[in-house]
Protein backbone atom coordinates (compact mmCIF):
# COMPACT_ATOMS: atom_id res chain seq x y z
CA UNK A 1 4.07 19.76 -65.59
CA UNK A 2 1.47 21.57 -63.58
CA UNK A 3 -0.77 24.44 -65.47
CA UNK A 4 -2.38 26.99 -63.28
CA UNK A 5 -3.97 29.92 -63.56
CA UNK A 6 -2.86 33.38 -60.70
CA UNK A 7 -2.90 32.47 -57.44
CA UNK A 8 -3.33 28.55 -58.36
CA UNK A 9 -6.73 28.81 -59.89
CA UNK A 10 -8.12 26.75 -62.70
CA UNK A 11 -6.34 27.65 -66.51
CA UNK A 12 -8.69 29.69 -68.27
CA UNK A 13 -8.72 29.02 -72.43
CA UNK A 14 -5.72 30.55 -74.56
CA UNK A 15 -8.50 33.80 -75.21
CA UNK A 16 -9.24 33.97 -71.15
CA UNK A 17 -12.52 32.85 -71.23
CA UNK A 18 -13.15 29.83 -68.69
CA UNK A 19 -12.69 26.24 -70.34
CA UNK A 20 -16.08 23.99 -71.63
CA UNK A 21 -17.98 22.45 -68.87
CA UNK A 22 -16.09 18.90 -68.44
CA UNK A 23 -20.15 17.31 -68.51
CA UNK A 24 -20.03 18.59 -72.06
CA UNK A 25 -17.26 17.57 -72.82
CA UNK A 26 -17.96 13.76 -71.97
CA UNK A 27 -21.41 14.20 -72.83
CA UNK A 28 -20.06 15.85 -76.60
CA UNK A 29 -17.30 12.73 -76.83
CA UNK A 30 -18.85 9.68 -75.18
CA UNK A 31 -22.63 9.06 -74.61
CA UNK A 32 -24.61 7.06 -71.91
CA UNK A 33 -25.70 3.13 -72.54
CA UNK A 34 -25.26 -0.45 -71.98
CA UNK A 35 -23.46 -2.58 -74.43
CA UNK A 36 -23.74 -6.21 -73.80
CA UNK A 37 -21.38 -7.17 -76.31
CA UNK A 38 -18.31 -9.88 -74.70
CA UNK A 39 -15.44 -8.39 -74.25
CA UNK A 40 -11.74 -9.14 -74.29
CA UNK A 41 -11.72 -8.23 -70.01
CA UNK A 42 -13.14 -9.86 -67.63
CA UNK A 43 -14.46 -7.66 -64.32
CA UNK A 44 -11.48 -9.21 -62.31
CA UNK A 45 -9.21 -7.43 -64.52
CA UNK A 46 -10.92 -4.21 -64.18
CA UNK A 47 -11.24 -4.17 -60.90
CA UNK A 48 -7.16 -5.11 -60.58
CA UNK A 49 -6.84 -2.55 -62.40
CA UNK A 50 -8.47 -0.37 -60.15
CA UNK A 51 -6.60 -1.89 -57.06
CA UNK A 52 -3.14 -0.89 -58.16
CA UNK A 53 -4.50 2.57 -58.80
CA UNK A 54 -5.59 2.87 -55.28
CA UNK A 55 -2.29 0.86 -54.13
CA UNK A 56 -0.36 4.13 -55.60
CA UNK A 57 -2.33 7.10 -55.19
CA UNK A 58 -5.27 8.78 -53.32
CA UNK A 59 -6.54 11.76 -53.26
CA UNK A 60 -8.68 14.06 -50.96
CA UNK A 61 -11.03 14.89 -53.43
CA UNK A 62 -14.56 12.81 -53.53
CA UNK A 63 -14.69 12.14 -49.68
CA UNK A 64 -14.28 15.63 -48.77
CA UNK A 65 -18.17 16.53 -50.35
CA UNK A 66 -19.45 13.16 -48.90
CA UNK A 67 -17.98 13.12 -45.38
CA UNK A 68 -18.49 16.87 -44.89
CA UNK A 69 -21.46 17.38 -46.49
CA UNK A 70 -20.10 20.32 -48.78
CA UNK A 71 -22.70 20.97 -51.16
CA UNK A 72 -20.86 23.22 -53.79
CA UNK A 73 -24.21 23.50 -56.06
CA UNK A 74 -25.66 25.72 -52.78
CA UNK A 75 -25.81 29.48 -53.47
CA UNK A 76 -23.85 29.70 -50.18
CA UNK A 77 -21.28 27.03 -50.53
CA UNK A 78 -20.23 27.57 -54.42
CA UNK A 79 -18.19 30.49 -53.49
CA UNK A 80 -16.12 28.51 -51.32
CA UNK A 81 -12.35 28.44 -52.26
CA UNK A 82 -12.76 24.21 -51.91
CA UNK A 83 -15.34 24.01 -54.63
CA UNK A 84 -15.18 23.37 -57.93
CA UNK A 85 -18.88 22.35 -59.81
CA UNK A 86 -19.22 21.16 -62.81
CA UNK A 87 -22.09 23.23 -65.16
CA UNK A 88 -24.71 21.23 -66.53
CA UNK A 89 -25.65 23.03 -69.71
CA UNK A 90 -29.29 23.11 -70.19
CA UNK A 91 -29.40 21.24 -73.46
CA UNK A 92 -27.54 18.20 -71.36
CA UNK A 93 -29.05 15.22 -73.47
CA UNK A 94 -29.81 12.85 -69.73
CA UNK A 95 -30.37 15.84 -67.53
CA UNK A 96 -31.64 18.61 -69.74
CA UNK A 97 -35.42 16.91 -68.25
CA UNK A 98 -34.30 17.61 -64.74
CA UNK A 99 -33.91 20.70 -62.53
CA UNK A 100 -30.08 19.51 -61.99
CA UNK A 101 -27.91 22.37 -63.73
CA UNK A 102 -24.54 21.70 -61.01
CA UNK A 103 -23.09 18.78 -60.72
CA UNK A 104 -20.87 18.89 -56.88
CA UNK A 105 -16.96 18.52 -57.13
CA UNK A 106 -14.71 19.37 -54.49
CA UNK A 107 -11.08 20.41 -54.94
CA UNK A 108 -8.22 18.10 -53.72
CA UNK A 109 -6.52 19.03 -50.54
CA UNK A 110 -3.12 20.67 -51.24
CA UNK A 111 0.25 20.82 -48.56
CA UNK A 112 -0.65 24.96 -48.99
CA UNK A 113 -3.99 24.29 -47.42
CA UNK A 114 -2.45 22.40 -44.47
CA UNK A 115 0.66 25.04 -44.16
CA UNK A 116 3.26 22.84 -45.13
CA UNK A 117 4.52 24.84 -48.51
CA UNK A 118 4.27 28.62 -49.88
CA UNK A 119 1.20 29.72 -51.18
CA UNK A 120 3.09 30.90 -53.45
CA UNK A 121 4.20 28.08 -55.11
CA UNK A 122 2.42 25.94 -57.39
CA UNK A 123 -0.12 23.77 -55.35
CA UNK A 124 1.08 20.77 -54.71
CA UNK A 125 -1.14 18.06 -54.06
CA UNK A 126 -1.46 15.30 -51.46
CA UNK A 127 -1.43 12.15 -52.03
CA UNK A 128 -2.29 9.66 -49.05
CA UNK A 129 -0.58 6.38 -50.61
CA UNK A 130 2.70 5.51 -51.37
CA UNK A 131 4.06 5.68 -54.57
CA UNK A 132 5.48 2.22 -55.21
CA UNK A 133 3.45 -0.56 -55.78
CA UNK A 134 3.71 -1.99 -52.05
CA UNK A 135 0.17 -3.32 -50.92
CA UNK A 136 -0.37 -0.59 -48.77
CA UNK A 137 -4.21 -0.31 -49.15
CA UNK A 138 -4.08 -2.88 -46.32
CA UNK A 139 -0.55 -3.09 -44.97
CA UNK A 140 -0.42 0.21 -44.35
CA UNK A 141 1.48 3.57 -45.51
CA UNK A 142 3.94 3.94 -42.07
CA UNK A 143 4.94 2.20 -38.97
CA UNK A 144 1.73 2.83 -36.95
CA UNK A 145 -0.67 1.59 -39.60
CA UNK A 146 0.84 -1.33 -40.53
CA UNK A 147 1.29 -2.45 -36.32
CA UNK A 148 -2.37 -1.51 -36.32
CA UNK A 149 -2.92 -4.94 -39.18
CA UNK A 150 -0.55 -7.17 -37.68
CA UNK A 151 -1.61 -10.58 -35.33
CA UNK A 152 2.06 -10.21 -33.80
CA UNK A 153 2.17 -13.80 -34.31
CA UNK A 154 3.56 -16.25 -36.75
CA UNK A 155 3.73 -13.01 -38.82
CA UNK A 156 0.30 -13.41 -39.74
CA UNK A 157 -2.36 -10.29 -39.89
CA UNK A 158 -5.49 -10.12 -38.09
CA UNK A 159 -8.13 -11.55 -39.17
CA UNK A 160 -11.52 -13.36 -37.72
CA UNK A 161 -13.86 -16.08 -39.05
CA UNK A 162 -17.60 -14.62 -39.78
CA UNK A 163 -20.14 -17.17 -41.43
CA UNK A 164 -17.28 -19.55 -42.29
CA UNK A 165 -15.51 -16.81 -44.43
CA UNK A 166 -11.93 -15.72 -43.32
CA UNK A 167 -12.41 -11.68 -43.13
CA UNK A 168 -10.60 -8.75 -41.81
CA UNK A 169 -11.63 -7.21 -38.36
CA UNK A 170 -14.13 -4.71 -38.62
CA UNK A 171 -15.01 -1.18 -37.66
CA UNK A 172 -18.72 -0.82 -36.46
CA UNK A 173 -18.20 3.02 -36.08
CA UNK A 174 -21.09 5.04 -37.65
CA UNK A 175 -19.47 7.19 -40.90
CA UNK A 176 -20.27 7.51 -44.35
CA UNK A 177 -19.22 3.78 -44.95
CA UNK A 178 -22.16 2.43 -43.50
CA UNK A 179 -25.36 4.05 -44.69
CA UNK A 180 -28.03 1.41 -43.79
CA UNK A 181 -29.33 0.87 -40.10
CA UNK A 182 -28.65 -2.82 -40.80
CA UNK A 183 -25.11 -2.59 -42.12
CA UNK A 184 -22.83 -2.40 -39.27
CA UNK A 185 -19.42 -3.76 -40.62
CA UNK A 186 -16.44 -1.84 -42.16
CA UNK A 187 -13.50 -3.21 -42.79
CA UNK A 188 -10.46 -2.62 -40.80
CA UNK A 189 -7.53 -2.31 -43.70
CA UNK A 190 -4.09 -0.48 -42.63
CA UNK A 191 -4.95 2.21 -45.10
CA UNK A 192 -7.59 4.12 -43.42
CA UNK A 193 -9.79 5.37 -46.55
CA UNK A 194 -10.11 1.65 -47.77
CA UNK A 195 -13.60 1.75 -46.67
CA UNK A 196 -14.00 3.97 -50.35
CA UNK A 197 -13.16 0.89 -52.62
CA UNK A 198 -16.17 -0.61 -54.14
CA UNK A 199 -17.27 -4.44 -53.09
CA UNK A 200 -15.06 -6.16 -55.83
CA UNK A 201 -11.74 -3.85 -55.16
CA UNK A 202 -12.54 -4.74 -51.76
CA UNK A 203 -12.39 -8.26 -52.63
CA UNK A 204 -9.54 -8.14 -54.09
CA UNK A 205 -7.99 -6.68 -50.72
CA UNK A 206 -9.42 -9.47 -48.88
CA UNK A 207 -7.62 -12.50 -51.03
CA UNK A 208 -4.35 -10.58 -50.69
CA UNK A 209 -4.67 -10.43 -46.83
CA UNK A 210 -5.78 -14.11 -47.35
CA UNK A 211 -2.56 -14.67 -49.43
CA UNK A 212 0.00 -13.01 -46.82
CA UNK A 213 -1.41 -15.42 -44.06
CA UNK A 214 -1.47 -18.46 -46.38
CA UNK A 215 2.52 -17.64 -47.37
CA UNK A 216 3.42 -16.71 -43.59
CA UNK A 217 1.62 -20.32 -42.45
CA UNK A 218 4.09 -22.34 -45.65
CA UNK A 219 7.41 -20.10 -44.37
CA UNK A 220 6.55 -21.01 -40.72
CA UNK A 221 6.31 -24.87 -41.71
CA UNK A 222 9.67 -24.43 -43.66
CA UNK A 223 11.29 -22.16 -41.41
CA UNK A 224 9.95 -23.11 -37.58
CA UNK A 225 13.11 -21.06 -36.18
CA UNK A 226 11.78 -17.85 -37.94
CA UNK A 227 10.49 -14.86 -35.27
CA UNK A 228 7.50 -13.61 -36.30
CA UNK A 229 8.96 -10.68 -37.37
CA UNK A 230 11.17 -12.56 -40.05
CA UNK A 231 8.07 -14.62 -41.04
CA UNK A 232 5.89 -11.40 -41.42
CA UNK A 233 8.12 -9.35 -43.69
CA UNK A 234 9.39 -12.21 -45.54
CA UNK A 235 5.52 -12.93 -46.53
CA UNK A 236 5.18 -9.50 -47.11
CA UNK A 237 7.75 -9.18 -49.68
CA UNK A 238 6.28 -12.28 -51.43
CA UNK A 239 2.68 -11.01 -51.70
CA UNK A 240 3.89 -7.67 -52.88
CA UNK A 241 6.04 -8.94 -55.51
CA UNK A 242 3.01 -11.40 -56.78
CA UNK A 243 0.93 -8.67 -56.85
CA UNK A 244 3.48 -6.60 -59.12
CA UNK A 245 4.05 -9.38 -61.25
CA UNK A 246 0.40 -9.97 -61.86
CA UNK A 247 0.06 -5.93 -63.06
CA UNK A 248 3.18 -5.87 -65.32
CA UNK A 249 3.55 -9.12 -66.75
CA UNK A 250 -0.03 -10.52 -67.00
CA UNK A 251 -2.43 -7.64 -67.31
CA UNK A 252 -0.47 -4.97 -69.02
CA UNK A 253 0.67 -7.15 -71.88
CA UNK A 254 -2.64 -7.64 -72.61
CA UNK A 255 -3.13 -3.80 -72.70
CA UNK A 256 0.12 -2.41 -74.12
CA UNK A 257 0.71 -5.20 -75.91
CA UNK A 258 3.74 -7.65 -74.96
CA UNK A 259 6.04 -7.22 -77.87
CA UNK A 260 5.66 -3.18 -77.04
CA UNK A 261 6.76 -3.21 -73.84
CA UNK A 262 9.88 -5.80 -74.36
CA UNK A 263 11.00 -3.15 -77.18
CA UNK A 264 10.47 -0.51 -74.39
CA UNK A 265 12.32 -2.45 -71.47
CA UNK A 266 9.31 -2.51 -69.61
CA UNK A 267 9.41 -5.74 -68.93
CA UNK A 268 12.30 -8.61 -69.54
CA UNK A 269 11.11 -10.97 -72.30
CA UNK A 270 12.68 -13.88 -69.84
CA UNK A 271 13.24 -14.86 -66.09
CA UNK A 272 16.11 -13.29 -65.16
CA UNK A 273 17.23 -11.55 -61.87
CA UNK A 274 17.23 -7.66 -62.77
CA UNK A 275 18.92 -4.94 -60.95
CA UNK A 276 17.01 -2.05 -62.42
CA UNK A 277 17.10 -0.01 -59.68
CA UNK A 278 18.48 3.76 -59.80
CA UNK A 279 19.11 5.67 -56.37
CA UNK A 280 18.72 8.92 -58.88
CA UNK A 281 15.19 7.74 -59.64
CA UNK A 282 12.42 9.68 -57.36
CA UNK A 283 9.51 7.02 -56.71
CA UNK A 284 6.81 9.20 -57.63
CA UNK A 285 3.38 8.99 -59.62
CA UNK A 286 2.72 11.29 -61.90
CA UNK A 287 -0.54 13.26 -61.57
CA UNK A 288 -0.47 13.06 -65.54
CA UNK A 289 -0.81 8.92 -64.97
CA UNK A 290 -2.87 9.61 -61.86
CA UNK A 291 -5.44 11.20 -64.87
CA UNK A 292 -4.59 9.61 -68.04
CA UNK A 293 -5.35 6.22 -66.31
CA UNK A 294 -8.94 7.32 -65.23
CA UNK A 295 -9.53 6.61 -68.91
CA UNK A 296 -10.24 2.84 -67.80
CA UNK A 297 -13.47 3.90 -65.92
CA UNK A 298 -15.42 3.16 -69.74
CA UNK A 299 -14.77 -0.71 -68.48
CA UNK A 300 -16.80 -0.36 -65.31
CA UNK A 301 -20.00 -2.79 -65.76
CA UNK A 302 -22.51 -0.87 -64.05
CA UNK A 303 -24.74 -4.15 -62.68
CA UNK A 304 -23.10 -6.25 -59.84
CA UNK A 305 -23.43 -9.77 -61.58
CA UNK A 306 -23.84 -13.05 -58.65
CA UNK A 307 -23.08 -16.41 -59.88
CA UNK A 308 -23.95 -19.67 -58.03
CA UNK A 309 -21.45 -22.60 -57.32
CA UNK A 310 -22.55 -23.66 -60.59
CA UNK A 311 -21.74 -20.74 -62.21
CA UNK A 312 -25.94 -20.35 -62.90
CA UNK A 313 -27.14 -16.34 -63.08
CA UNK A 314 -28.55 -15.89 -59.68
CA UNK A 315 -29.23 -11.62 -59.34
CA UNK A 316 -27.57 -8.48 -59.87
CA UNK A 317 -27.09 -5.47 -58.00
CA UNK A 318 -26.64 -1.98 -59.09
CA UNK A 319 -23.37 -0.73 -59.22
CA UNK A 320 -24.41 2.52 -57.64
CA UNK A 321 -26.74 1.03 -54.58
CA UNK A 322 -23.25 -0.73 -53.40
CA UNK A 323 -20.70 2.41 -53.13
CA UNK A 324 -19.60 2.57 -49.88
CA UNK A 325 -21.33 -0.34 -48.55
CA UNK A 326 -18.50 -3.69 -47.65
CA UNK A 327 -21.37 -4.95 -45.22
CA UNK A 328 -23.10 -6.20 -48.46
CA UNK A 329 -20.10 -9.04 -49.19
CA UNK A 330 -21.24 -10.79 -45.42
CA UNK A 331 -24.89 -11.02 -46.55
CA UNK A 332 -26.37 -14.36 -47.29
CA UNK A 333 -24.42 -15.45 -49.77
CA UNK A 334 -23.37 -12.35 -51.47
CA UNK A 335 -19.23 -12.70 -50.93
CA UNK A 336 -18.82 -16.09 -52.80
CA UNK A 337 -21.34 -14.82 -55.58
CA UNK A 338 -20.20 -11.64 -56.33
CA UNK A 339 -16.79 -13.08 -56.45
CA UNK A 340 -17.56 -15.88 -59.00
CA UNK A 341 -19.30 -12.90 -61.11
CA UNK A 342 -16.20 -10.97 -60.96
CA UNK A 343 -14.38 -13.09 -62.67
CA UNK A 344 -17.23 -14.65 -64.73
CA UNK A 345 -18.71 -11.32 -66.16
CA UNK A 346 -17.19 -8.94 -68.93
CA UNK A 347 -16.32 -5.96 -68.40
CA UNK A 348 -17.70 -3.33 -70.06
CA UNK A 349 -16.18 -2.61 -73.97
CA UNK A 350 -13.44 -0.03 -74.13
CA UNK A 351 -15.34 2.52 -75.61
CA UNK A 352 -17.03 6.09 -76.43
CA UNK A 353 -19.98 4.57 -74.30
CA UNK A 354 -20.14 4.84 -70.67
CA UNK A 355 -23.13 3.09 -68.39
CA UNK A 356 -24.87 4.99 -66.32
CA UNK A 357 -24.85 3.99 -63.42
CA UNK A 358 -21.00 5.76 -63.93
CA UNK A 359 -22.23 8.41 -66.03
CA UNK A 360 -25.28 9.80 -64.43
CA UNK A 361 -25.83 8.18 -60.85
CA UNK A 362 -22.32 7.18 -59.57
CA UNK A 363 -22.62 7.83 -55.87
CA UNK A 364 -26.70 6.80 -56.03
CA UNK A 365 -28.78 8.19 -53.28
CA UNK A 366 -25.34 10.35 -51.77
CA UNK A 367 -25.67 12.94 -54.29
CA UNK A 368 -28.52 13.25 -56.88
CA UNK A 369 -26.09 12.98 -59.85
CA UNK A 370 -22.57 12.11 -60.74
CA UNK A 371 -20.90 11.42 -63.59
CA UNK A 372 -17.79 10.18 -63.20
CA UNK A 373 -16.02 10.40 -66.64
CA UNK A 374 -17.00 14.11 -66.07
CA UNK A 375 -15.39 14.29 -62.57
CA UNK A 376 -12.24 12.73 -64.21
CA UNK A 377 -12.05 15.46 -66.44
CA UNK A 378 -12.67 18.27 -64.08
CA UNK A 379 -9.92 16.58 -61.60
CA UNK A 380 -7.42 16.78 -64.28
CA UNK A 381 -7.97 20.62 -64.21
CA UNK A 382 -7.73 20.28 -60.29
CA UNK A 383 -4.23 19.32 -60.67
CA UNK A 384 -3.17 21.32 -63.08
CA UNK A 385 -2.60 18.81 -65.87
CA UNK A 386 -1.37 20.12 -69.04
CA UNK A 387 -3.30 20.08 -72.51
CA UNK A 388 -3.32 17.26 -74.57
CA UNK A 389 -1.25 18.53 -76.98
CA UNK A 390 1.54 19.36 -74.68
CA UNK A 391 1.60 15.68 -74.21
CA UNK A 392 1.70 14.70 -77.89
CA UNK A 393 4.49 16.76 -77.53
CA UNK A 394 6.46 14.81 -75.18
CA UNK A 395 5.69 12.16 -76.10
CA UNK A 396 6.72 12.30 -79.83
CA UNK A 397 3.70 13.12 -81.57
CA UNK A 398 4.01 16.60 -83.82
CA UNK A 399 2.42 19.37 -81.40
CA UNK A 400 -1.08 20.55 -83.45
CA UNK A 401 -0.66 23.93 -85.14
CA UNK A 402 -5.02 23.24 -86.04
CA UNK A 403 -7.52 21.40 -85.09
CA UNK A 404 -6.58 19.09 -87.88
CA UNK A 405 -3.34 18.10 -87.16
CA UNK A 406 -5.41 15.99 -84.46
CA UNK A 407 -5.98 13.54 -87.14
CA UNK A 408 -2.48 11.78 -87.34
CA UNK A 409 -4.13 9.71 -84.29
CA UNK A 410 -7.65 10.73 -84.07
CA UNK A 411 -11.02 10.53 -86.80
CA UNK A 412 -11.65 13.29 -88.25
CA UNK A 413 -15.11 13.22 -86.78
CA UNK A 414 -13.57 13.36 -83.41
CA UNK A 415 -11.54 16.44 -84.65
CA UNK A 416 -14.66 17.77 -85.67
CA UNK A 417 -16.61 17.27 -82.25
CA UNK A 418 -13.56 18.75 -80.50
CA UNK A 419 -13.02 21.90 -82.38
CA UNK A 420 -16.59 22.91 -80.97
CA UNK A 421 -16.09 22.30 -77.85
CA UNK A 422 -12.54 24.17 -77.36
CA UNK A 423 -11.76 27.38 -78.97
CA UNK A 424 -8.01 26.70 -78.90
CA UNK A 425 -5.83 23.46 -79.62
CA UNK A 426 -4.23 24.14 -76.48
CA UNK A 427 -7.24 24.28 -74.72
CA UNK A 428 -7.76 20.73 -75.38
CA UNK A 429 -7.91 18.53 -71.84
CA UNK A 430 -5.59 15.67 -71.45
CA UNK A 431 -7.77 12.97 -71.02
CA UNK A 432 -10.65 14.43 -73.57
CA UNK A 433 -7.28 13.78 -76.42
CA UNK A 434 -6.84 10.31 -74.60
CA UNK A 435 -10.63 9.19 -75.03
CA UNK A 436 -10.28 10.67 -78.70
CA UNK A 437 -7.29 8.61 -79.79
CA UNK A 438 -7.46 5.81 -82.22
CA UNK A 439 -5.00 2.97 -80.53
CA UNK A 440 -2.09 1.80 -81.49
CA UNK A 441 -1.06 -1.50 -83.10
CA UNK A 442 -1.44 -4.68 -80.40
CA UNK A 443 -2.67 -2.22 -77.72
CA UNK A 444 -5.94 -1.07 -76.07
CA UNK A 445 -4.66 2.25 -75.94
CA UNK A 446 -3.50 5.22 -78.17
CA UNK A 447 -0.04 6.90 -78.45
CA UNK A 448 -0.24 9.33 -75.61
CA UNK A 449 -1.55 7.03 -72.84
CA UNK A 450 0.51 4.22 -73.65
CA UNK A 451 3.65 7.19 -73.37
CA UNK A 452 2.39 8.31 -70.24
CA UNK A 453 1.99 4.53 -69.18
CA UNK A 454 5.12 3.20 -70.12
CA UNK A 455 7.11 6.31 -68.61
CA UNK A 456 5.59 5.43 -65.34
CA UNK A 457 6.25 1.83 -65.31
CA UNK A 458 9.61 2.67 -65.99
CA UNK A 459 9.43 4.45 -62.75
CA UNK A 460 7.64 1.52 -60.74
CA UNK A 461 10.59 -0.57 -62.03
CA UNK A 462 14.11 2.06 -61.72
CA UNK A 463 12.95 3.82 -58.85
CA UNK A 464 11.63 0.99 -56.20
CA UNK A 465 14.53 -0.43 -54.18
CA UNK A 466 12.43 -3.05 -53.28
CA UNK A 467 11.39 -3.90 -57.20
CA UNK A 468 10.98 -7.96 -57.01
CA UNK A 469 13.26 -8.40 -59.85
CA UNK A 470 15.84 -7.03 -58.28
CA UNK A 471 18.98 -9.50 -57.20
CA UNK A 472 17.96 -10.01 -53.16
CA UNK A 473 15.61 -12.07 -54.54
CA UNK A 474 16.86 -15.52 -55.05
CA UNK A 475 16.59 -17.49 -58.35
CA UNK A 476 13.79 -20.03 -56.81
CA UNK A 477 11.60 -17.29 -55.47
CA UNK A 478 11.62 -15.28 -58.74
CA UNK A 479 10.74 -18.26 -60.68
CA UNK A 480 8.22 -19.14 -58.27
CA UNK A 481 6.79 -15.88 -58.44
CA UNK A 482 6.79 -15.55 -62.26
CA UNK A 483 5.10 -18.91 -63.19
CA UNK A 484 2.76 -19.44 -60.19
């Protein structure tokens, strides 16, 4: 359900004015700090998190301002039809000290801009990835990318030994990946914007690559008559379906609680072959999910913790110093120590508090501020997303009349904060209702994310052919697969 304005602009407000600026919205709703508290995540979890979000869907948006140098807070670039700032209002409670009054935000690139649909029609947005959960951040998204990863032999993928670590070829070409003189490597993944995931999400990548070659190497033992070919996609289909199982039966549970999504049939409550699939079903992501979901970013722990083999605190980094920078993992000892913090160090609480290096210096020394809560916001506006009330709507909540008919799922103070900030309960932004929400019984989450969640899982599951519960998969690998 897209919401535009003429001619595919941003909505204006119910009385035509222009909406609140999204930094004052996350400013008015969740504040900047560090809460050292433990947590029920760990930073592996978050980062998975992260991974499958990539796995599914990317946009043009953030790498358009970085990689072309648009500067849409420059008298002569803000009119441009691309831009989009964010206004920092001068009483800004972090930036209200500084000179910074425009925070940059590009526009995602639509299949109008490129000529491939009516500009006429409702934009419709591109999304790089494919939207199944399929590993494609380094198998590739078609034919060509995925030859581009593959050893050709033994169905294994390329990789090379560097400082006793098994890593993925690299790309030495100068781009926006490699920033410092002394940082020469990039990672060659078959998706070609993987060189955007931070060091952990990066990681992550790295053991699943690690994974297909260790699966293709056991196949090739069991199966020395297999052609490479067999061996490759055969390991393929195994890593894939691990990697599924992981996200809906180990992590979301946790999140959406288990006994919720049995009663849902989101997941079976036993290990059973399942033929879920529905030819009717469109594999698609919704850009509501594609939003809603960006609610996570208040688990990012802004410091980079390193761990010895002893698990002893050796250093941190800065979350925001690393962006953009996979060269870091091959130094000294960096790759094994980040990786032990990952799964070592909390994540940071699911809260109204956001640190800052997400909420004020994101992108560090690439842009002089970012706040990336903020940016969520504003992309939700991008795309069109309806209000949040629409969505209580849908998804079985009573649609608010008043500002107080919030309450049913959100404090009153909330209520309170938000009827200041929009002038209509229309107005309200999807994900500004999602950070409001109180959550539901055994879940992280409130109402209208965990709708918007489950009604997307249920499209991971009905509308993937290849879903690993399906009933090509024998008994033994399903079993193995589940318990492993």
């Amino acid at each position: 359900m897209s919401e535009y304005a003429e001619n595919g602009d941003v909505k204006k407000s119910k009385n035509g004015k222009s909406l609140p600026s999204a930094r004052r919205v996350r400013t008015s709703l969740q504040s900047t700090g560090r809460v050292t508290d433990k947590t029920v995540f760990n930073v592996a979890a978050v980062h998975f998190l992260e991974y499958i979000h990539r796995d599914i869907s990317v946009l043009f948006d953030q790498m358009d301002y970085l990689t072309k140098g648009q500067d849409c807070c420059h008298s002569l670039e803000e009119k441009d039809s691309r831009c989009m700032p964010i206004e920092v209002p001068e009483d800004d409670p972090y930036l209200k000290v500084t000179d910074i009054r425009c925070l940059n935000f590009t526009r995602t690139e639509t299949f109008q801009d490129v000529g491939c649909v009516s500009n006429s029609m409702l934009p419709e947005h591109i999304n790089l990835q494919t939207p199944v959960i399929d590993l494609s951040t380094f198998y590739g998204f078609d034919k060509k990318s995925m030859n581009s990863v593959r050893k050709w032999e033994d169905g294994l993928l390329k990789t090379e030994e560097r400082n006793n670590r098994t890593v993925p070829l690299v790309n030495t070409t100068k781009h926006i990946y490699l920033q410092n003189e002394n940082e020469t490597n990039c990672y060659i993944f078959g998706f070609p914007e993987a060189g955007s995931f931070d060091l952990r999400t990066t990681s992550i990548a790295i053991f699943f690559m690690r994974e297909h070659n260790r699966l293709a190497k056991i196949l090739h033992e069991l199966n020395p008559c297999w052609k490479d070919d067999r061996l490759f996609k055969v390991a393929r289909q195994i890593n894939i379906a691990t990697t599924a199982n992981i996200f809906i039966y180990e992590l979301l549970p946790v999140l959406l609680g288990l006994r919720n999504m049995i009663n849902y049939g989101l997941i079976s409550n036993r290990i059973q072959q399942v033929n879920v699939y529905d030819e009717d079903a469109l594999p698609i992501v919704f850009a509501e999910y594609e939003i809603a979901t960006r609610f996570f970013h208040t688990l990012l722990n802004g410091r980079i913790k390193k761990y010895n083999e002893n698990y002893n605190y050796v250093d941190e980094l800065p979350y925001s110093d690393t962006l953009y920078r996979q060269d870091v993992l091959e130094q000294n000892n960096n790759f094994e120590e980040i990786n032990r913090g990952t799964f070592y160090q909390n994540a940071a609480k699911m809260d109204d508090i956001h640190d800052p290096e997400i909420s004020e210096h994101y992108f560090g020394h690439l842009q002089k501020a970012h706040d990336l809560a903020a940016s969520d916001i504003q992309r939700g506006r991008d795309l069109g997303i309806g209000g949040h009330n629409e969505y209580r709507r849908i998804c079985g909540l009573k649609a608010a009349k008043i500002f107080e008919d919030f309450s049913d799922v959100i404090d009153i103070e909330k209520v309170e904060m938000i009827s200041h900030l929009y002038e209509h309960v229309d107005d309200v932004d999807l994900l500004a209702g999602i950070m409001s929400e109180n959550v539901i019984n055994d879940t992280f989450v409130g109402p209208t994310l965990f709708c918007i969640m489950a009604r997307q899982m249920n499209i991971f599951r009905f509308g993937d052919r290849f879903w690993f519960e399906r009933l090509q998969y024998i008994r033994l690998h399903l079993h193995y697969i589940r318990v492993q």
